[in-house]
C-alpha atoms as a PDB file:
ATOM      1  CA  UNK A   1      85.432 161.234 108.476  1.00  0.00           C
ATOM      2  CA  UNK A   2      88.615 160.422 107.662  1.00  0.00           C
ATOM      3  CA  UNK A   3      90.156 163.876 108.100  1.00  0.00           C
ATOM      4  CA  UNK A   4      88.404 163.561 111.780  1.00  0.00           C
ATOM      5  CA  UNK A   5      90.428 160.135 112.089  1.00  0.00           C
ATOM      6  CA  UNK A   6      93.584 161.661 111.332  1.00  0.00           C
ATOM      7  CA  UNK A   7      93.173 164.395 113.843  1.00  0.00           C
ATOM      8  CA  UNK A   8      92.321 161.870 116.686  1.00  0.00           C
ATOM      9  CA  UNK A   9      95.344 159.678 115.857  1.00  0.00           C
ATOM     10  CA  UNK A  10      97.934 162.576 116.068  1.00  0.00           C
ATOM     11  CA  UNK A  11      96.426 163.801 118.964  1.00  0.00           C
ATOM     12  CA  UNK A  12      96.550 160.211 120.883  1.00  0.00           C
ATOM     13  CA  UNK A  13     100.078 159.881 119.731  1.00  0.00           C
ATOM     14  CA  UNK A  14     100.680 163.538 121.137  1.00  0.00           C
ATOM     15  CA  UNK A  15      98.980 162.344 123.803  1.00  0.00           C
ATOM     16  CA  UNK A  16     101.274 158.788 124.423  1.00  0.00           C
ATOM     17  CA  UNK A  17     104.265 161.086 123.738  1.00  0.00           C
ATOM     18  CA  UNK A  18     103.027 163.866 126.854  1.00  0.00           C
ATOM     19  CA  UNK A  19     102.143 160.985 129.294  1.00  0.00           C
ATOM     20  CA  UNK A  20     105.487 159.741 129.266  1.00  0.00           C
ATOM     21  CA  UNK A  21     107.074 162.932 129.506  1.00  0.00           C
ATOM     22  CA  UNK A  22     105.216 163.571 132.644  1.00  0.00           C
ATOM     23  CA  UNK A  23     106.216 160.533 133.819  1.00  0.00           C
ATOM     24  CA  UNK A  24     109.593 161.355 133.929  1.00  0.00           C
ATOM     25  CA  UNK A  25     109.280 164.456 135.677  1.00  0.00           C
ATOM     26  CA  UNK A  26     107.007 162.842 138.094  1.00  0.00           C
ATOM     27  CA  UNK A  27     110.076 160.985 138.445  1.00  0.00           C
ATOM     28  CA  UNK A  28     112.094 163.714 139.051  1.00  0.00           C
ATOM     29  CA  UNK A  29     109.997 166.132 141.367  1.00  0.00           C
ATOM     30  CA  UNK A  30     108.402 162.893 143.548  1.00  0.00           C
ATOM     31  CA  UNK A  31     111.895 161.210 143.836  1.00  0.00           C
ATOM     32  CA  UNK A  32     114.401 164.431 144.226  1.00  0.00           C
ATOM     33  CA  UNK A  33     112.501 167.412 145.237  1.00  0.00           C
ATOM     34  CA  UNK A  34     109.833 166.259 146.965  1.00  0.00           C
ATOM     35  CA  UNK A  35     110.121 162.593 148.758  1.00  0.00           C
ATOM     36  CA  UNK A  36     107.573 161.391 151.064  1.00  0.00           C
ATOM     37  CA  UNK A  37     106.325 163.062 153.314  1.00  0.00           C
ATOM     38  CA  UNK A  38     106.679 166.604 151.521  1.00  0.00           C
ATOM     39  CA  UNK A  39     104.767 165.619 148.228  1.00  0.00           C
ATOM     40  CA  UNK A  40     101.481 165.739 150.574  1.00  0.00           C
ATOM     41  CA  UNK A  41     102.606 168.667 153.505  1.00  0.00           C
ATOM     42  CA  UNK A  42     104.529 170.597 151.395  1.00  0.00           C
ATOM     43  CA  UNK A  43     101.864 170.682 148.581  1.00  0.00           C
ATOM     44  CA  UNK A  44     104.012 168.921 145.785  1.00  0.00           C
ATOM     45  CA  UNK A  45     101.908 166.671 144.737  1.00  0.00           C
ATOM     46  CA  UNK A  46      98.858 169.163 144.348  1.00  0.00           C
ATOM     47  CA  UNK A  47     101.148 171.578 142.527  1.00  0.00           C
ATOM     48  CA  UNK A  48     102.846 169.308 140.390  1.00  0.00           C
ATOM     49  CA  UNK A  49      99.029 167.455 139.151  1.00  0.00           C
ATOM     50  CA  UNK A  50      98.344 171.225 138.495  1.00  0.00           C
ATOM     51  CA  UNK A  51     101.100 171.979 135.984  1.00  0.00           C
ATOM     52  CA  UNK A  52     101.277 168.765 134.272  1.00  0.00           C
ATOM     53  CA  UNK A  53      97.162 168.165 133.492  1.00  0.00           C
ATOM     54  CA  UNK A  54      97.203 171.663 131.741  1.00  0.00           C
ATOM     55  CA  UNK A  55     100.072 171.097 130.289  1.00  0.00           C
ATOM     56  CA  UNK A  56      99.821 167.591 128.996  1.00  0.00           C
ATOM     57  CA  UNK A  57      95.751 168.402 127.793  1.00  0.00           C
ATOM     58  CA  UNK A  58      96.625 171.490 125.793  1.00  0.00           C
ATOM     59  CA  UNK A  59      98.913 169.930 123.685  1.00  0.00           C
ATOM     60  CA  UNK A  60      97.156 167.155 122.718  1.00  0.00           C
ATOM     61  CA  UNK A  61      93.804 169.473 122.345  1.00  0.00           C
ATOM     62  CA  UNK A  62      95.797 171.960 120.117  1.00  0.00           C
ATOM     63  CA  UNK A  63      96.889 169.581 117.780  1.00  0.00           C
ATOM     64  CA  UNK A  64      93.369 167.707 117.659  1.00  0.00           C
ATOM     65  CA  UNK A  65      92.760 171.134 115.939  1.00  0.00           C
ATOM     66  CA  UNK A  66      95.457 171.986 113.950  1.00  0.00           C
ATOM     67  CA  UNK A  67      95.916 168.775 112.353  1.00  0.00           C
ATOM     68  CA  UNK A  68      95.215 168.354 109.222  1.00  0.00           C
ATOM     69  CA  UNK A  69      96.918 166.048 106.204  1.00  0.00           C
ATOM     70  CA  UNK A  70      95.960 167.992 103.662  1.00  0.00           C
ATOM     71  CA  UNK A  71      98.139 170.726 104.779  1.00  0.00           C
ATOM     72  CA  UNK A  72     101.868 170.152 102.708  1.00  0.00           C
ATOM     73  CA  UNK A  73     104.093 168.348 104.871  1.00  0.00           C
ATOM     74  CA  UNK A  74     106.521 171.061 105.617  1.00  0.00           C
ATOM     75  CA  UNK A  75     103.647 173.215 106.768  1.00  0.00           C
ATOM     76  CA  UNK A  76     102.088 170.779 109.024  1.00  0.00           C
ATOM     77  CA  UNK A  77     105.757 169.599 110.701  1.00  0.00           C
ATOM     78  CA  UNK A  78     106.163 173.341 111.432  1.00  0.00           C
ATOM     79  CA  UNK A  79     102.946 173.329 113.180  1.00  0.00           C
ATOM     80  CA  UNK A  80     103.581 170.530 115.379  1.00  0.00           C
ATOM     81  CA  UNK A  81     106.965 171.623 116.004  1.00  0.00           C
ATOM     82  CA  UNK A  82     105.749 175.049 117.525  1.00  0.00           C
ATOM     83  CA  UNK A  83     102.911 173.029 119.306  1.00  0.00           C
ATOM     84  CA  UNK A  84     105.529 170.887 120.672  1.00  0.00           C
ATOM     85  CA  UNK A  85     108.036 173.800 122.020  1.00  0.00           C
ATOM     86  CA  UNK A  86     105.156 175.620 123.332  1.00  0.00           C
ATOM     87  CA  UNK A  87     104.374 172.699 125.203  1.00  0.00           C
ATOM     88  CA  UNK A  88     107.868 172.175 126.319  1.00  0.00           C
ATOM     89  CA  UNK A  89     108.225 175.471 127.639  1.00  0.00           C
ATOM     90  CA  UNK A  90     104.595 175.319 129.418  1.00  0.00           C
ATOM     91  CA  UNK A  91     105.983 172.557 131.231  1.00  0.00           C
ATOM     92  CA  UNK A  92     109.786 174.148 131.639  1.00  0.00           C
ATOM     93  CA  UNK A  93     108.313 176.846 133.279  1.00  0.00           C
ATOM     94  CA  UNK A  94     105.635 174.778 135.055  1.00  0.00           C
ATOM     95  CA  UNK A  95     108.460 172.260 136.730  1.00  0.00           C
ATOM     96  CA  UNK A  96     110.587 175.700 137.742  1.00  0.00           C
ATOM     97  CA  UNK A  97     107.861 176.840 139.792  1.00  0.00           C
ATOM     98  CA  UNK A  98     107.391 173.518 141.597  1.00  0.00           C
ATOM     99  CA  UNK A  99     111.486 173.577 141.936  1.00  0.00           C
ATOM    100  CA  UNK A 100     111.050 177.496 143.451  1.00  0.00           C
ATOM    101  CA  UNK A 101     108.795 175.493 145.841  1.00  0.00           C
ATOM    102  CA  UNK A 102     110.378 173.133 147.100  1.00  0.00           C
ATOM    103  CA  UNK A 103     111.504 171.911 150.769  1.00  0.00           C
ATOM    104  CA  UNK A 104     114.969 172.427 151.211  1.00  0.00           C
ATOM    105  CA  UNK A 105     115.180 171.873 155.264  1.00  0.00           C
ATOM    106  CA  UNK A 106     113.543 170.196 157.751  1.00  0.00           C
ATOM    107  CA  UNK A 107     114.257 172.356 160.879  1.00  0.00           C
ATOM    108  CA  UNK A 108     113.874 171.530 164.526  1.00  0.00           C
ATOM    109  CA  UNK A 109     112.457 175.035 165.997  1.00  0.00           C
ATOM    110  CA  UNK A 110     112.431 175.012 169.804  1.00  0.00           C
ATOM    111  CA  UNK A 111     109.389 173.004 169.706  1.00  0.00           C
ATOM    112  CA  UNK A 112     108.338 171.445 166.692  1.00  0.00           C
ATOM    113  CA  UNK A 113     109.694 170.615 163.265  1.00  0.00           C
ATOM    114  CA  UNK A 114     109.496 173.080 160.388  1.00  0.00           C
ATOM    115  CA  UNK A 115     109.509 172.492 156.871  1.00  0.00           C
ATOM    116  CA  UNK A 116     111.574 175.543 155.267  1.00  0.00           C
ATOM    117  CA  UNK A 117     110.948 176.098 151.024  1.00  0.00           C
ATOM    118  CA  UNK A 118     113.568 177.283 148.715  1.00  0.00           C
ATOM    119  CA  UNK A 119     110.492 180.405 148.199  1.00  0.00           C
ATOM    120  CA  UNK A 120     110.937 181.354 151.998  1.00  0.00           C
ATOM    121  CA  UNK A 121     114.322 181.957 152.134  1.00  0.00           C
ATOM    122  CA  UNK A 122     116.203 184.856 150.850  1.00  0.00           C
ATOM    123  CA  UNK A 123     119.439 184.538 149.177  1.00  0.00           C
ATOM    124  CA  UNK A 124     121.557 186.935 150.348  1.00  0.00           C
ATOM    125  CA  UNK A 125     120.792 186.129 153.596  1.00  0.00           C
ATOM    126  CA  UNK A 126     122.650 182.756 153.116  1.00  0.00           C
ATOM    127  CA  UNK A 127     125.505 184.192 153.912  1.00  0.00           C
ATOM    128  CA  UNK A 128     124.620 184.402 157.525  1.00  0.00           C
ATOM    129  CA  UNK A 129     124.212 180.838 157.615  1.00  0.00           C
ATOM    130  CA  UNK A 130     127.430 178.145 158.674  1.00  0.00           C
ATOM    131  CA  UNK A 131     129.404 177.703 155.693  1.00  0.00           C
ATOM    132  CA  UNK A 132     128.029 174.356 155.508  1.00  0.00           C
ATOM    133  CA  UNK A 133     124.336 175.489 154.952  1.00  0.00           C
ATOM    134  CA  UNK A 134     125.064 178.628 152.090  1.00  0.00           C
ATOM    135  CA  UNK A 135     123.625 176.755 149.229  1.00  0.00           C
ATOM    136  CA  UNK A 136     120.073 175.267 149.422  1.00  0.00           C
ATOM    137  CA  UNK A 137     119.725 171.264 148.845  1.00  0.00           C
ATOM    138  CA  UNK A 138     118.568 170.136 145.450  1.00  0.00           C
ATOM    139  CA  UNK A 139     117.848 166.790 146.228  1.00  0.00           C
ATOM    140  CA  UNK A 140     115.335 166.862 148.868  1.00  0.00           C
ATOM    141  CA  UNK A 141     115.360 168.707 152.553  1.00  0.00           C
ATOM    142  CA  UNK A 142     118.004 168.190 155.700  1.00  0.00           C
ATOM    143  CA  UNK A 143     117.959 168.115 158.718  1.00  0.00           C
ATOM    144  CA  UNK A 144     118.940 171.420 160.939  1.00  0.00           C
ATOM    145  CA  UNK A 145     118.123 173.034 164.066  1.00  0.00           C
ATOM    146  CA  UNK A 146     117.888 176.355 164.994  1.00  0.00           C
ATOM    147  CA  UNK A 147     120.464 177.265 167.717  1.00  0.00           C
ATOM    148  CA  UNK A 148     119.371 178.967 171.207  1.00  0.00           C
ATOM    149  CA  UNK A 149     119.119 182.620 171.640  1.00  0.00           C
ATOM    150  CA  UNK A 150     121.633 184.519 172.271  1.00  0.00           C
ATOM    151  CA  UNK A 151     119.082 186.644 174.971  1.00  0.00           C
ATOM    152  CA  UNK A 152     115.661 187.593 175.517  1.00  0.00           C
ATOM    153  CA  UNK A 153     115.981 190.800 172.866  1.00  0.00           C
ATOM    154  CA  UNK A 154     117.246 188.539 170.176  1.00  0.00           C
ATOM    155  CA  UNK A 155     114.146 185.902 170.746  1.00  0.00           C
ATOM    156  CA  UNK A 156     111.865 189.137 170.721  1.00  0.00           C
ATOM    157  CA  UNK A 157     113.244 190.763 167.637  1.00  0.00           C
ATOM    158  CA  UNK A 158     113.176 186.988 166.100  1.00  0.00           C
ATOM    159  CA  UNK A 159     109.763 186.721 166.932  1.00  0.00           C
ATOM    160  CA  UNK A 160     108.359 189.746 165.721  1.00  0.00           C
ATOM    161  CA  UNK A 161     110.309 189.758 162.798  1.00  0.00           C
ATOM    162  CA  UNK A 162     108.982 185.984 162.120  1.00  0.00           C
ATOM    163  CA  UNK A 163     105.231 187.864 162.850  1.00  0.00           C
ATOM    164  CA  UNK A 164     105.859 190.218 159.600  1.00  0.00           C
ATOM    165  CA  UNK A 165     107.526 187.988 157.253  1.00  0.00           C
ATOM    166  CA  UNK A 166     109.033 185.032 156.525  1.00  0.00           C
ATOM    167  CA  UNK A 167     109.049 181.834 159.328  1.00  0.00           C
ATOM    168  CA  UNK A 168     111.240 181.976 162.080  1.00  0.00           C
ATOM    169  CA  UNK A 169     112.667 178.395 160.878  1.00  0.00           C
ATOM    170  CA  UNK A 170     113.767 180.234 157.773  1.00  0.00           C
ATOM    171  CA  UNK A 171     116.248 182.645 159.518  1.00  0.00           C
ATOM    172  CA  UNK A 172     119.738 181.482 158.485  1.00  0.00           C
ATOM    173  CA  UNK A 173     121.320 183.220 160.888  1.00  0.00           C
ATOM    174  CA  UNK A 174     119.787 180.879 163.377  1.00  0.00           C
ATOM    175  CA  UNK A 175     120.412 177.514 161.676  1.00  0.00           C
ATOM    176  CA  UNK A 176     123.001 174.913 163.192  1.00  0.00           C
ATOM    177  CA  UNK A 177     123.632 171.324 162.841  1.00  0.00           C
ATOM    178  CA  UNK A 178     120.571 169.092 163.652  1.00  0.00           C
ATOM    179  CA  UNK A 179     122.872 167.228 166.250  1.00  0.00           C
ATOM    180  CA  UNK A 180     123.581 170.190 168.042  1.00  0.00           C
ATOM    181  CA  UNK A 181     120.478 170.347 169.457  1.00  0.00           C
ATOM    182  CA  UNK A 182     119.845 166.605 170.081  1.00  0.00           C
ATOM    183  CA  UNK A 183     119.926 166.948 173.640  1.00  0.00           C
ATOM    184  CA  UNK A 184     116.961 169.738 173.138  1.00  0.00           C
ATOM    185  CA  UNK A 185     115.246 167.761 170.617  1.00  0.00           C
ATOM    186  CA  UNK A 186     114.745 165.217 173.017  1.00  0.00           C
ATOM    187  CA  UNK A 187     114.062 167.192 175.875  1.00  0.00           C
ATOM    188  CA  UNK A 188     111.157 169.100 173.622  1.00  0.00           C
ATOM    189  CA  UNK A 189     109.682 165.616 171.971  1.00  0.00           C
ATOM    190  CA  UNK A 190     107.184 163.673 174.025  1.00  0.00           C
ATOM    191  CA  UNK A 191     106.631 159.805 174.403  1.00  0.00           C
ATOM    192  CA  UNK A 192     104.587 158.359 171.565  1.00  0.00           C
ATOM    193  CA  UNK A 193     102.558 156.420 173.857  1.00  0.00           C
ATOM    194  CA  UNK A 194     101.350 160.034 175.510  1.00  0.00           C
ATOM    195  CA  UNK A 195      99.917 160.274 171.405  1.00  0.00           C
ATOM    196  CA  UNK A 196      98.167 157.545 171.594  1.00  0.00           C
ATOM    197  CA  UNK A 197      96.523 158.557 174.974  1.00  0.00           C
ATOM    198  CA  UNK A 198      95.406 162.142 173.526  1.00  0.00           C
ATOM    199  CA  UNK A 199      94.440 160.269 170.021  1.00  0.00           C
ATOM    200  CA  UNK A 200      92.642 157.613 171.156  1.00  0.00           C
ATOM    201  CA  UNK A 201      90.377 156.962 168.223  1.00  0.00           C
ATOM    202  CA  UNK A 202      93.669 157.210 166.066  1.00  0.00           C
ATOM    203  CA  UNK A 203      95.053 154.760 167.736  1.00  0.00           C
ATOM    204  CA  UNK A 204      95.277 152.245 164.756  1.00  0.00           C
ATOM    205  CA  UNK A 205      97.082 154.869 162.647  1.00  0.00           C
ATOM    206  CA  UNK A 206      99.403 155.441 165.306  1.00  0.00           C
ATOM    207  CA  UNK A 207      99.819 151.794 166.035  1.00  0.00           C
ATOM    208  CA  UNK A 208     100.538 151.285 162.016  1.00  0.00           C
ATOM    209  CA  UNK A 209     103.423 154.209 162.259  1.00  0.00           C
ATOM    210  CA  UNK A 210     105.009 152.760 165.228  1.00  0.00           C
ATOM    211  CA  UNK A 211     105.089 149.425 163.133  1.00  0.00           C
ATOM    212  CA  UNK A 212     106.573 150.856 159.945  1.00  0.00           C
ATOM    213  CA  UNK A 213     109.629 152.393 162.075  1.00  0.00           C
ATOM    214  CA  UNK A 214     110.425 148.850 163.127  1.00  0.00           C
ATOM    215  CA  UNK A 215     111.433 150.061 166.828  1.00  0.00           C
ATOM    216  CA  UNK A 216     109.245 149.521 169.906  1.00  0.00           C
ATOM    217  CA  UNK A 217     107.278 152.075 171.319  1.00  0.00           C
ATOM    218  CA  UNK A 218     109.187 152.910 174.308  1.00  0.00           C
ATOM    219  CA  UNK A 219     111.817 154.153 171.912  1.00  0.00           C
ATOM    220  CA  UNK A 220     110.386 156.494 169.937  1.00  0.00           C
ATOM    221  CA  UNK A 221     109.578 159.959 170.456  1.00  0.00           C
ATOM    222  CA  UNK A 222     107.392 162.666 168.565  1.00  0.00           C
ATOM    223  CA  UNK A 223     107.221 166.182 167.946  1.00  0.00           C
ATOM    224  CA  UNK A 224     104.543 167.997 165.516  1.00  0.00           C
ATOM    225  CA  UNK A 225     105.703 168.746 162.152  1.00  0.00           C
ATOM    226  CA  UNK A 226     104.412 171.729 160.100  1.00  0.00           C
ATOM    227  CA  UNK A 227     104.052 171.853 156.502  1.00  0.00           C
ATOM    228  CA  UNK A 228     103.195 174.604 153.988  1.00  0.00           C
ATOM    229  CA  UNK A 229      99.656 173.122 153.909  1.00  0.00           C
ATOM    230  CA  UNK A 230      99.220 170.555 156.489  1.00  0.00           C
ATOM    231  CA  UNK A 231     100.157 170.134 160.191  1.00  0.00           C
ATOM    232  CA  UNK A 232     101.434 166.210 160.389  1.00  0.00           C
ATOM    233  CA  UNK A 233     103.234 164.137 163.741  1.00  0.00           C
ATOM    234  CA  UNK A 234     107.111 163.154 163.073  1.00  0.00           C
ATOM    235  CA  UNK A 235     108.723 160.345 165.139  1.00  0.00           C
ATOM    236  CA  UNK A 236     111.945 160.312 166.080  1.00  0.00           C
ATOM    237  CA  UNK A 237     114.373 157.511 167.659  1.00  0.00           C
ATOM    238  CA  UNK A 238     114.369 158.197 171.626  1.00  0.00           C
ATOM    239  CA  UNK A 239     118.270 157.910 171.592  1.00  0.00           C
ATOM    240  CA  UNK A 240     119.876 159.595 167.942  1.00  0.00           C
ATOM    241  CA  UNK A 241     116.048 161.970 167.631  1.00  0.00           C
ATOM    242  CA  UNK A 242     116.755 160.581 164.214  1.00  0.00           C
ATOM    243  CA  UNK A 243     113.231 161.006 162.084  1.00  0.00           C
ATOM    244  CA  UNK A 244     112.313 157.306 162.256  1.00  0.00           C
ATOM    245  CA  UNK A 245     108.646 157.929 160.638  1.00  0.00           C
ATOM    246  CA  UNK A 246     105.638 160.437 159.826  1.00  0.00           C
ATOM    247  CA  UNK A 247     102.081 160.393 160.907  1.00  0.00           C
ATOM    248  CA  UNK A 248      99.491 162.378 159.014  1.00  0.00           C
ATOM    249  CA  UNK A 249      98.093 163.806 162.229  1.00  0.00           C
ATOM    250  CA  UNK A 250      98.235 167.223 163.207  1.00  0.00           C
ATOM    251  CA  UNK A 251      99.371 166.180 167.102  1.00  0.00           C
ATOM    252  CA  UNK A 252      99.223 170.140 168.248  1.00  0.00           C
END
């Protein structure tokens, strides 16, 4: 009984000591890598819950097993120390994937806005991209655009290219400056009151967006925004096309 004791005390203390850790790279993948909105349409949130339960209930488990104080000390701090790298590097490995994953743009293409991941793009193609957008964001996405075609064989190759492989949004040899195309994004976003008209019976969630931005109605814009697992509704100020908020409503 007492041996049993023992082995649940070590493992809550394992336990205490895992939480935490989590915690802190909760901190880090919810606050850097993935801010609102992309911890719900870019998957974060579901990715991150996956690597951090296994990880934070097999070490606890495994030393619930192992434990034992009749073991001689040096013996049983060698066992916990391997349980505890192991665990480490579960979660090392775990937080690298979710890093792999993550948004790095937010790109305005043509007629909606795209969010691009790190996994989408391929790095030696970075070098086709202004000198201002070679290296990929590691604190959350920006704001680009993709610039017009150059003629209607270029948006035909784009497209069918786009068809077989990676998103059309993740073509660095397209991306500009997000203001470059503010005269476009505006042209291509649509009055948010005309979203309330085709949403009717979403009208409250709408209504409860509109509020959070803090602007009036009449000067806000939208345009649909597509994640890696969701389709949401961004808003955008009616004179910068700024984001000014996000809807979770897939306004296609």
């Amino acid at each position: 009984m007492n041996h049993l004791k023992a082995r649940l005390r070590a493992s809550g203390i394992h336990l205490g000591i895992s939480l935490c850790v989590a915690f802190l790279a909760a901190l880090l993948v919810f606050g850097v890598w993935y801010p609102y909105p992309y911890r719900e349409i870019s998957g974060g949130r579901a990715l991150f819950l996956l690597v951090v339960c296994v990880d934070v209930a097999l070490g606890p488990l495994i030393t619930l097993v192992i434990f034992n104080q009749a073991k001689p000390r040096k013996e049983l701090y060698v066992d916990i120390t391997v349980v505890a790298f192991l665990q480490l590097a579960a979660l090392a490995y775990g937080l690298w994937t979710v890093f792999a994953a993550r948004p790095v743009h937010l790109v305005f293409e043509y007629t909606r806005m795209t969010v691009v991941h790190a996994v989408d793009i391929d790095p030696s193609l970075l070098v086709k991209a202004p000198p201002a957008l070679q290296t990929l964001p590691l604190t959350g996405p920006t704001l680009i655009a993709l610039r017009p075609f150059k003629n209607a064989e270029e948006q035909f190759d784009a497209t069918m290219s786009a068809l077989a492989g990676p998103p059309l949004a993740a073509r660095t040899d397209l991306w500009q400056a997000y203001l470059d195309s503010r005269a476009r994004i505006l042209q291509e976003s649509k009055p948010v009151e005309e979203l309330r008209q085709r949403f009717e019976k979403q009208t409250p969630l709408i209504d409860a967006a509109v509020s959070d931005t803090r602007r009036p109605i009449h000067q806000l814009r939208y345009l649909p925004l597509v994640g890696r697992d969701q389709a949401w509704t961004m808003l955008l100020d009616a004179t910068t096309a700024e984001p000014a908020g996000f809807i979770p409503l897939d306004s296609f």
